[in-house]
C-alpha atoms as a PDB file:
ATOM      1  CA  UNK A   1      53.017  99.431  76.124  1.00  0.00           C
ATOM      2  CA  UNK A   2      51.089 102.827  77.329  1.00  0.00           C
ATOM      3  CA  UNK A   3      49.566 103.458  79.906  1.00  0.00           C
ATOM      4  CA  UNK A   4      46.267 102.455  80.698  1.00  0.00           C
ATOM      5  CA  UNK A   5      45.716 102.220  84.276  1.00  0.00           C
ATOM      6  CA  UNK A   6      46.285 104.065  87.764  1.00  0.00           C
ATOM      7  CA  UNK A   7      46.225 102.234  90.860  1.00  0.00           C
ATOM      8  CA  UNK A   8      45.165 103.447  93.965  1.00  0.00           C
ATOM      9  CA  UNK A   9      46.023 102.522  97.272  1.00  0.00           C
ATOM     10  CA  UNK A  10      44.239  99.301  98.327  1.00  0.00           C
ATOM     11  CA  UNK A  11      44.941  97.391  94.978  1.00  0.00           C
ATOM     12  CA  UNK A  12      49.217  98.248  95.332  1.00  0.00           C
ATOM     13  CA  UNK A  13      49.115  96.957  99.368  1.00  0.00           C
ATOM     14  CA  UNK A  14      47.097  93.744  97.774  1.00  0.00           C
ATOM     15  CA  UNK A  15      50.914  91.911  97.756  1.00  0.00           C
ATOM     16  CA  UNK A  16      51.357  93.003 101.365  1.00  0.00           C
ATOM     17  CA  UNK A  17      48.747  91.154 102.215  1.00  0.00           C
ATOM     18  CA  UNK A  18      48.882  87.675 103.951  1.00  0.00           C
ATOM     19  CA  UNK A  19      46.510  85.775 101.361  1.00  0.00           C
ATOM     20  CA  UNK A  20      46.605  88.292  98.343  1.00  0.00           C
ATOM     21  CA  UNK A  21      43.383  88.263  95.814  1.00  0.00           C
ATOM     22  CA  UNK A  22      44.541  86.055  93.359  1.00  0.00           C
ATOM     23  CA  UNK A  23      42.697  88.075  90.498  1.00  0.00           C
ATOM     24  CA  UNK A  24      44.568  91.874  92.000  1.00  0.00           C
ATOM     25  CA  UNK A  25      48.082  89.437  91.551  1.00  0.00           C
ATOM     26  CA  UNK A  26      47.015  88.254  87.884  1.00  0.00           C
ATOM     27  CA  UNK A  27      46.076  91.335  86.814  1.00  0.00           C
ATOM     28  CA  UNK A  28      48.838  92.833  88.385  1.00  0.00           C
ATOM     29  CA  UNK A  29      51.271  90.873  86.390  1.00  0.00           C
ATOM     30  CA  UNK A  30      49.405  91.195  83.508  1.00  0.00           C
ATOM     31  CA  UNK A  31      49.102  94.667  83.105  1.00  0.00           C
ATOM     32  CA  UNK A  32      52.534  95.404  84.521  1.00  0.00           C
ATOM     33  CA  UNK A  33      53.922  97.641  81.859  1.00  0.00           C
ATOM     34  CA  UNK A  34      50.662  99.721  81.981  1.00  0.00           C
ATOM     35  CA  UNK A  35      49.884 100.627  85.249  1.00  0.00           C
ATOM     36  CA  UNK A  36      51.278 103.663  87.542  1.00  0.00           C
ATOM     37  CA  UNK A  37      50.508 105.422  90.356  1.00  0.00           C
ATOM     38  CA  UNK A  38      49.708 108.724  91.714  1.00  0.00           C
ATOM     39  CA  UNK A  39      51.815 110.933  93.629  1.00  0.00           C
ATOM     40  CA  UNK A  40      48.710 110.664  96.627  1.00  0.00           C
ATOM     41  CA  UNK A  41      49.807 106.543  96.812  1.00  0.00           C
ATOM     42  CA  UNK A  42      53.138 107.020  97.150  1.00  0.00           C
ATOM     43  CA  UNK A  43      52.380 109.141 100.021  1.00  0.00           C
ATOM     44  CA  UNK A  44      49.675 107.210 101.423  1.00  0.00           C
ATOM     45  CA  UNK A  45      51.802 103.618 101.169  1.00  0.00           C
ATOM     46  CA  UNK A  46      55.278 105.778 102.594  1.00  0.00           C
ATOM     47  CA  UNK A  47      52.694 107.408 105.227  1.00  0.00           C
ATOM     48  CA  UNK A  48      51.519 103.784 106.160  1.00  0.00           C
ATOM     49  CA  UNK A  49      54.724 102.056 106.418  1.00  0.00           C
ATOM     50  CA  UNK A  50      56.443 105.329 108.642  1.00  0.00           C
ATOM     51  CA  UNK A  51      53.863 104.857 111.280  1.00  0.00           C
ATOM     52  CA  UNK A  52      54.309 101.384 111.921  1.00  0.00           C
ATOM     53  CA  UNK A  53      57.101 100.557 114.748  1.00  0.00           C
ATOM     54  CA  UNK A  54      60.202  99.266 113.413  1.00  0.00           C
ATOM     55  CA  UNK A  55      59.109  95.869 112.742  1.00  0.00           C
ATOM     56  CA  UNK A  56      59.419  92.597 110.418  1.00  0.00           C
ATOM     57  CA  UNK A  57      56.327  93.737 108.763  1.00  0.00           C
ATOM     58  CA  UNK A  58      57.535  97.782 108.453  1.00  0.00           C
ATOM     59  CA  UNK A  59      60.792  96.204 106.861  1.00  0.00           C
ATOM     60  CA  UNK A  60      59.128  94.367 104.582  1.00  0.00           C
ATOM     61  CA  UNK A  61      56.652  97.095 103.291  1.00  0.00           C
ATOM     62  CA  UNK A  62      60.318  99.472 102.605  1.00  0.00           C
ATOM     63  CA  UNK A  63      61.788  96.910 100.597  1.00  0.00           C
ATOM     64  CA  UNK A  64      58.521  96.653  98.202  1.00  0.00           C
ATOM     65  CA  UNK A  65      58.267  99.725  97.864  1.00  0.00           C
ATOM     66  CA  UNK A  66      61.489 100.576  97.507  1.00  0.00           C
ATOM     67  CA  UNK A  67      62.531  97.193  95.622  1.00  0.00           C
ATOM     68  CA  UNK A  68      59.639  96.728  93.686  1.00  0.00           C
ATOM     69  CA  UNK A  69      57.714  99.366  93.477  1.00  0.00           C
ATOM     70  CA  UNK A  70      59.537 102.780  93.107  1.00  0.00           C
ATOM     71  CA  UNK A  71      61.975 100.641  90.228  1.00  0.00           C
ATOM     72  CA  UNK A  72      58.659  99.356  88.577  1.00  0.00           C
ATOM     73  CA  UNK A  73      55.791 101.966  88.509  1.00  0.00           C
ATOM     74  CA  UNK A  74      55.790 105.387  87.361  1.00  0.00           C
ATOM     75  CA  UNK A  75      54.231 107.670  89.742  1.00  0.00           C
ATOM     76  CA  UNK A  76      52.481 110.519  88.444  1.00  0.00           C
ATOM     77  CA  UNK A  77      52.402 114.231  89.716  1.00  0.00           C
ATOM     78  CA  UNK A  78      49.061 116.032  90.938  1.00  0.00           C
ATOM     79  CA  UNK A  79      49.901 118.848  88.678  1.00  0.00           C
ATOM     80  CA  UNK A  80      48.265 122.361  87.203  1.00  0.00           C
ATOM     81  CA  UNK A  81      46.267 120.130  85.066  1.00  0.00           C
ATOM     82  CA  UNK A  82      44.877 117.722  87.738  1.00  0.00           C
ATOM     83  CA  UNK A  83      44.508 120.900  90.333  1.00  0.00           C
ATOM     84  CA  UNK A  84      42.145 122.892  87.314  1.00  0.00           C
ATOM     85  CA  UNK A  85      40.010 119.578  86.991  1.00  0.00           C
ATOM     86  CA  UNK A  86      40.294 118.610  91.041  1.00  0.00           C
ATOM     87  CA  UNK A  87      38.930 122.222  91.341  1.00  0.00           C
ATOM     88  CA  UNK A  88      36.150 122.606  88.655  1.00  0.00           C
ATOM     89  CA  UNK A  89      34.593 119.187  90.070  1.00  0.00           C
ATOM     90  CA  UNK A  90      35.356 119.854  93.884  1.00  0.00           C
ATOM     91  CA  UNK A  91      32.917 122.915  93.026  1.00  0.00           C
ATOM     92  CA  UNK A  92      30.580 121.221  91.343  1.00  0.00           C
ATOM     93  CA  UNK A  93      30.411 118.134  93.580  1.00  0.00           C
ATOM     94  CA  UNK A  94      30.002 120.834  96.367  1.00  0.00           C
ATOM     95  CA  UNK A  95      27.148 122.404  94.591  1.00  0.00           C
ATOM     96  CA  UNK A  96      25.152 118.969  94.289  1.00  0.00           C
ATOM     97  CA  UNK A  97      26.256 119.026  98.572  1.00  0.00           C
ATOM     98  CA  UNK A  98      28.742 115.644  98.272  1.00  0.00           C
ATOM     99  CA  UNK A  99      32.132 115.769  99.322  1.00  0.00           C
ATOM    100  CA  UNK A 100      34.472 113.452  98.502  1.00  0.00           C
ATOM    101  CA  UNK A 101      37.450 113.373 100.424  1.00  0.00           C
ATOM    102  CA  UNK A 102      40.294 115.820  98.959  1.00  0.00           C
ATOM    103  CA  UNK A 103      43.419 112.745  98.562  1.00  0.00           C
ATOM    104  CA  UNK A 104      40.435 110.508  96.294  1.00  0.00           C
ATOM    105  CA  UNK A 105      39.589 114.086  94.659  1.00  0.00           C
ATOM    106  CA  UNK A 106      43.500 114.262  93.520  1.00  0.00           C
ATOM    107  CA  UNK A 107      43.510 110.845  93.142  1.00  0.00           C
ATOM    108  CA  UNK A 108      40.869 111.159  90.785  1.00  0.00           C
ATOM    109  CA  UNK A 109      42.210 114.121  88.956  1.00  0.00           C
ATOM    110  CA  UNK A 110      45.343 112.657  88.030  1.00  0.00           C
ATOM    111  CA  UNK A 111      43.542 109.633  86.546  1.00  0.00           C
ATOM    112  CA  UNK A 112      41.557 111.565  84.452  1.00  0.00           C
ATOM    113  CA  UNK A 113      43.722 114.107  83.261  1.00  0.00           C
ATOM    114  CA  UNK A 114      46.056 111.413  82.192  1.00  0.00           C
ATOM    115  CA  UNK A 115      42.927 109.502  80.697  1.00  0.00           C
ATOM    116  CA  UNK A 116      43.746 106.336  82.945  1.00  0.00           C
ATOM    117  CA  UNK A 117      41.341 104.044  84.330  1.00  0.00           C
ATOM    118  CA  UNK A 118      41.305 103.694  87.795  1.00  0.00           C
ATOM    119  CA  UNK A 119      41.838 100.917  89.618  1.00  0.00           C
ATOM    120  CA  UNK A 120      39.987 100.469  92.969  1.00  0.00           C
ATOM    121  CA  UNK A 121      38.594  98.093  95.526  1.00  0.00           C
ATOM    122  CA  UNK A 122      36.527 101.315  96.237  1.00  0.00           C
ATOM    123  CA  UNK A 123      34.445 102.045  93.647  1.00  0.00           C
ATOM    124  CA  UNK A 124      31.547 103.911  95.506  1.00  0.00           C
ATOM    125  CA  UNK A 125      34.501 106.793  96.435  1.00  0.00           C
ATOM    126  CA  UNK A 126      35.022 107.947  92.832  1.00  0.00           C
ATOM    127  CA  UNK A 127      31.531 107.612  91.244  1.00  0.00           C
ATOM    128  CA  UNK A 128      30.588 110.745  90.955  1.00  0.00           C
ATOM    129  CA  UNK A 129      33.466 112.336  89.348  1.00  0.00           C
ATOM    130  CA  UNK A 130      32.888 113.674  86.121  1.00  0.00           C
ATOM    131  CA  UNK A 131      34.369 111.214  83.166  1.00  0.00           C
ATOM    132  CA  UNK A 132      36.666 108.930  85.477  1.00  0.00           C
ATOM    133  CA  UNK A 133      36.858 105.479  84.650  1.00  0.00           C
ATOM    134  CA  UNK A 134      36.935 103.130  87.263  1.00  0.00           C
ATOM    135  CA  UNK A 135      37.312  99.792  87.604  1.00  0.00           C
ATOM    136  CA  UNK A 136      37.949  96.702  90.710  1.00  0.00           C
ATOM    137  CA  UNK A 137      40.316  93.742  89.546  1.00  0.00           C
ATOM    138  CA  UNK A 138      38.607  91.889  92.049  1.00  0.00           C
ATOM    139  CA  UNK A 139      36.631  90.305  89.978  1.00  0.00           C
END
């Protein structure tokens, strides 16, 4: 199966949590051969867990995402192509005076250069980038 969809970070923490959204897990499993993440995640879930004090909770965060995730999910780079795109709509974001925050700019950039959907609980943060798809798999 290709790929289809890019996760960002509140939708791969969804099995962290103590009662997951039953929908995220379903669609989770369902689309498990078609989703990856961005380099950004990876970072933000690593960041995450490395603040925590060592803990049962920090312990179990490193073995998902060392167990389960980094063994399951392909985690794409923020690369020339993603930079050119993050650029042209950072400036023309700028010019219309909004400004997203740069990580959801990159985030959004390597969705769309790799013509992925993204998948968000935050749909309001990525709206008005040019041509991204978004979607929630909350519902």
């Amino acid at each position: 199966m290709t790929l289809q969809f890019l996760l960002d970070t509140n939708i791969l923490s969804e099995p962290l949590r103590p009662h997951p959204n039953p929908q995220v897990m379903v669609q989770l499993r369902h689309w498990r051969h078609a989703i990856a993440i961005p380099t950004i995640v990876w970072h933000e879930l690593w960041f995450g867990c490395y603040r925590l004090q060592p803990s049962t909770r920090r312990t179990a965060i490193e073995r998902y995402l060392t167990n389960v995730v980094a063994v399951s999910l392909p985690v794409l780079p923020y690369d020339a192509r993603a930079a050119h795109w993050h650029a042209n709509e950072r400036a023309r974001l700028s010019a219309l005076g909004k400004t997203p925050p740069f990580a959801d700019g990159m985030i959004a950039a390597i969705a769309r250069t790799n013509d992925l959907t993204l998948v968000t609980f935050n749909l309001d943060d990525y709206r008005a980038f040019d041509g991204l798809r978004i979607t929630d798999w909350q519902t």
